[in-house]
N, C-alpha and C. Protein backbone atom coordinates (compact mmCIF):
# COMPACT_ATOMS: atom_id res chain seq x y z
N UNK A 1 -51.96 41.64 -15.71
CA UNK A 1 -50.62 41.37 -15.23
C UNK A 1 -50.58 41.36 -13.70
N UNK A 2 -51.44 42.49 -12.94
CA UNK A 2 -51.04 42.33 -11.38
C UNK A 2 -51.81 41.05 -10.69
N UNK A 3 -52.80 40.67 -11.60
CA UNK A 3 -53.16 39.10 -11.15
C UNK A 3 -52.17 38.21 -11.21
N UNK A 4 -51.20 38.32 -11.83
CA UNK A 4 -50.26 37.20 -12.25
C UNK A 4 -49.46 37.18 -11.44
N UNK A 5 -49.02 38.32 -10.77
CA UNK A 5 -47.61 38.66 -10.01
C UNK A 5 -48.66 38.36 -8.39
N UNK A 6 -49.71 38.68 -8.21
CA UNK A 6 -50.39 38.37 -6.92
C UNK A 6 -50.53 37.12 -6.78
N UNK A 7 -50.64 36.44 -7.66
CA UNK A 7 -50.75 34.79 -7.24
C UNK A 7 -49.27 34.23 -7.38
N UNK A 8 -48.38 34.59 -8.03
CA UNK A 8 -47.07 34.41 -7.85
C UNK A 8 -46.61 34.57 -6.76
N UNK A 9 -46.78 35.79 -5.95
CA UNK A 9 -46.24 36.70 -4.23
C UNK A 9 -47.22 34.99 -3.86
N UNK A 10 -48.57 35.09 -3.45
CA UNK A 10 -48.85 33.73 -2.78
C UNK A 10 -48.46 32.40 -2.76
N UNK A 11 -48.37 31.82 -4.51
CA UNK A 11 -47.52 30.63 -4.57
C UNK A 11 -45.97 30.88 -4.26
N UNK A 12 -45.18 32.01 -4.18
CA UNK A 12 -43.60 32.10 -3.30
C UNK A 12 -43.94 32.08 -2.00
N UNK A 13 -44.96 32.60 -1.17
CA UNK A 13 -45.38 32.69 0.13
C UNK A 13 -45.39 31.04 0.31
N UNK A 14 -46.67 30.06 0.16
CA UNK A 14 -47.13 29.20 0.52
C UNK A 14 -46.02 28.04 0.04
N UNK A 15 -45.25 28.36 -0.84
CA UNK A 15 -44.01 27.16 -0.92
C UNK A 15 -42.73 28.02 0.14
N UNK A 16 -42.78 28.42 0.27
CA UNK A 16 -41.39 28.86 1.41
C UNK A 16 -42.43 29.02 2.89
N UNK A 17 -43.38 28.94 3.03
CA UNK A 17 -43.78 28.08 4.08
C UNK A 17 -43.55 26.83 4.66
N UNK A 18 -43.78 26.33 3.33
CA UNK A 18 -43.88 24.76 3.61
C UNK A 18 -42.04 24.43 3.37
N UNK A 19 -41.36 24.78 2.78
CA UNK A 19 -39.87 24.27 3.06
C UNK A 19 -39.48 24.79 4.37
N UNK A 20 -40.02 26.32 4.42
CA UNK A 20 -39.31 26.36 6.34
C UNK A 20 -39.75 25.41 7.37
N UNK A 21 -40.96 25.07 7.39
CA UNK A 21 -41.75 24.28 7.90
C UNK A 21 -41.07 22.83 8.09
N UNK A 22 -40.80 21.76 6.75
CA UNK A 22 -40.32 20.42 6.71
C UNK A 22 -38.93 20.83 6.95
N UNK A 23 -38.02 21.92 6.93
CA UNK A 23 -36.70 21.88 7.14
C UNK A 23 -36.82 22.08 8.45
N UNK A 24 -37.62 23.22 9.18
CA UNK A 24 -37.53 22.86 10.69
C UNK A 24 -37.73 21.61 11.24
N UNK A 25 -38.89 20.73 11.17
CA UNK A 25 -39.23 19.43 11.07
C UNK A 25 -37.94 18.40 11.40
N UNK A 26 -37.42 18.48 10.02
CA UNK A 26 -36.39 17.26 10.03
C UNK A 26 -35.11 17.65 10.14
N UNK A 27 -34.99 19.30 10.53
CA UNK A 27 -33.46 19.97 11.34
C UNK A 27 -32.91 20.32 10.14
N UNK A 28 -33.12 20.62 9.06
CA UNK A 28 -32.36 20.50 7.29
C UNK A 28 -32.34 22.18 7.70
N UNK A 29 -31.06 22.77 8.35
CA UNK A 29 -31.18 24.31 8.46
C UNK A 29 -30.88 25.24 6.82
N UNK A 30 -30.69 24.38 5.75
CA UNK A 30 -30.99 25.02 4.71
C UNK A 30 -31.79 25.25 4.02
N UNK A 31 -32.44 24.02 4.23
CA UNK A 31 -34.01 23.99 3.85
C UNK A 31 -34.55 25.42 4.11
N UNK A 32 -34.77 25.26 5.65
CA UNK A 32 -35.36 26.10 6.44
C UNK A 32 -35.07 27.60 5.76
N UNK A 33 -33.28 27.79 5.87
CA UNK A 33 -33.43 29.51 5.53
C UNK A 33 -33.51 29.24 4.06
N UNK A 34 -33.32 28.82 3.50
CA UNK A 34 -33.97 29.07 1.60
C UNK A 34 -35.91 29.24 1.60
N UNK A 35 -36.66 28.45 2.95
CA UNK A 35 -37.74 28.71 2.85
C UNK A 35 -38.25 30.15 3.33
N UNK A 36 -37.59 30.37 4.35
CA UNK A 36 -37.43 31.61 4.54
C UNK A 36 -37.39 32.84 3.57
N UNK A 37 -36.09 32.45 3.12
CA UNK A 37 -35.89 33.78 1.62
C UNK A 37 -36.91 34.02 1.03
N UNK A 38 -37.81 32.19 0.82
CA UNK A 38 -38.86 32.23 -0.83
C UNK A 38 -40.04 33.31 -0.38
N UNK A 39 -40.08 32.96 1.75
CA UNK A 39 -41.57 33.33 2.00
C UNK A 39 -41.11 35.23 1.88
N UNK A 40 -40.13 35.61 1.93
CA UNK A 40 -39.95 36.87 2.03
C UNK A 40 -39.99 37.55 0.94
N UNK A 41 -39.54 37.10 -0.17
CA UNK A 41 -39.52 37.31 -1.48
C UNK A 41 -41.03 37.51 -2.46
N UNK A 42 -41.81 36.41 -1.56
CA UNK A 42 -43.41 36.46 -2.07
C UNK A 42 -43.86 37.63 -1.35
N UNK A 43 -43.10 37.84 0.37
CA UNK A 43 -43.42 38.98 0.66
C UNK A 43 -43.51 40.15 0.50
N UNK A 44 -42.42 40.26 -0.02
CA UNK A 44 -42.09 41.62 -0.79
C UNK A 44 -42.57 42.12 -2.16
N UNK A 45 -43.14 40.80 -2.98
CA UNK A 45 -43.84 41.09 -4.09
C UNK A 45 -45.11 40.86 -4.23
N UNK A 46 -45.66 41.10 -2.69
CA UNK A 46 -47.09 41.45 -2.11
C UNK A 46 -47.11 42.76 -1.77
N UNK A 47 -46.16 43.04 -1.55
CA UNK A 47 -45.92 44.49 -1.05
C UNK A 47 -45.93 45.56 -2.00
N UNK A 48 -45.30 44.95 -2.92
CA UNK A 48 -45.20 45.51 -4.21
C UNK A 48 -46.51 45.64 -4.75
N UNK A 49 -47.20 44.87 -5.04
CA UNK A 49 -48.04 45.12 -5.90
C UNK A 49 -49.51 45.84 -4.97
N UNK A 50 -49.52 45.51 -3.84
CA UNK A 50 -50.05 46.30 -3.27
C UNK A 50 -50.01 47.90 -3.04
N UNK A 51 -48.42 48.44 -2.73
CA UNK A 51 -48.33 49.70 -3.28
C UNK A 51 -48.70 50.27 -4.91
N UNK A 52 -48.16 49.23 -5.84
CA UNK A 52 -49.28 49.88 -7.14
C UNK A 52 -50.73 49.94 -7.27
N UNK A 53 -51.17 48.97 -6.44
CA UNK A 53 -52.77 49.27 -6.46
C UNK A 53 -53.12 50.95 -5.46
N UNK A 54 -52.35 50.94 -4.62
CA UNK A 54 -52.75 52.60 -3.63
C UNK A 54 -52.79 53.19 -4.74
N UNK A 55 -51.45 53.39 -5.64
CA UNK A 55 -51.21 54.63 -6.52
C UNK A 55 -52.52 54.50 -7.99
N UNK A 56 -52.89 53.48 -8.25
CA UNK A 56 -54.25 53.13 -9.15
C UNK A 56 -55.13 54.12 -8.40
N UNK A 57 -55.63 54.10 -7.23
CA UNK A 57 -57.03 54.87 -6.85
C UNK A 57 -57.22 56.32 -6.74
């Protein structure tokens, strides 16, 4: 399961990259902060699963 949710945190990371990215680009300021949210959201469920791996060792 924490493989699943780790490549999930990366594929939310690397697609809310790329929408902040083309919304900055072409000025689309919603784009932009929804890409924002996605990359934070992958962030936070990197974070996450990284604190369950500390408490594993």
């Amino acid at each position: 399961m924490a493989k699943d949710e780790k490549a999930k945190a990366k594929k939310e990371q690397a697609k809310g990259k790329l929408k902040e990215t083309v919304g900055g680009a072409v000025g689309n300021e919603t784009m932009k902060a929804k890409g924002q949210a996605e990359k934070s959201k992958g962030d936070a469920r990197q974070a996450k699963e990284k604190a369950k791996d500390a408490f594993k060792r």
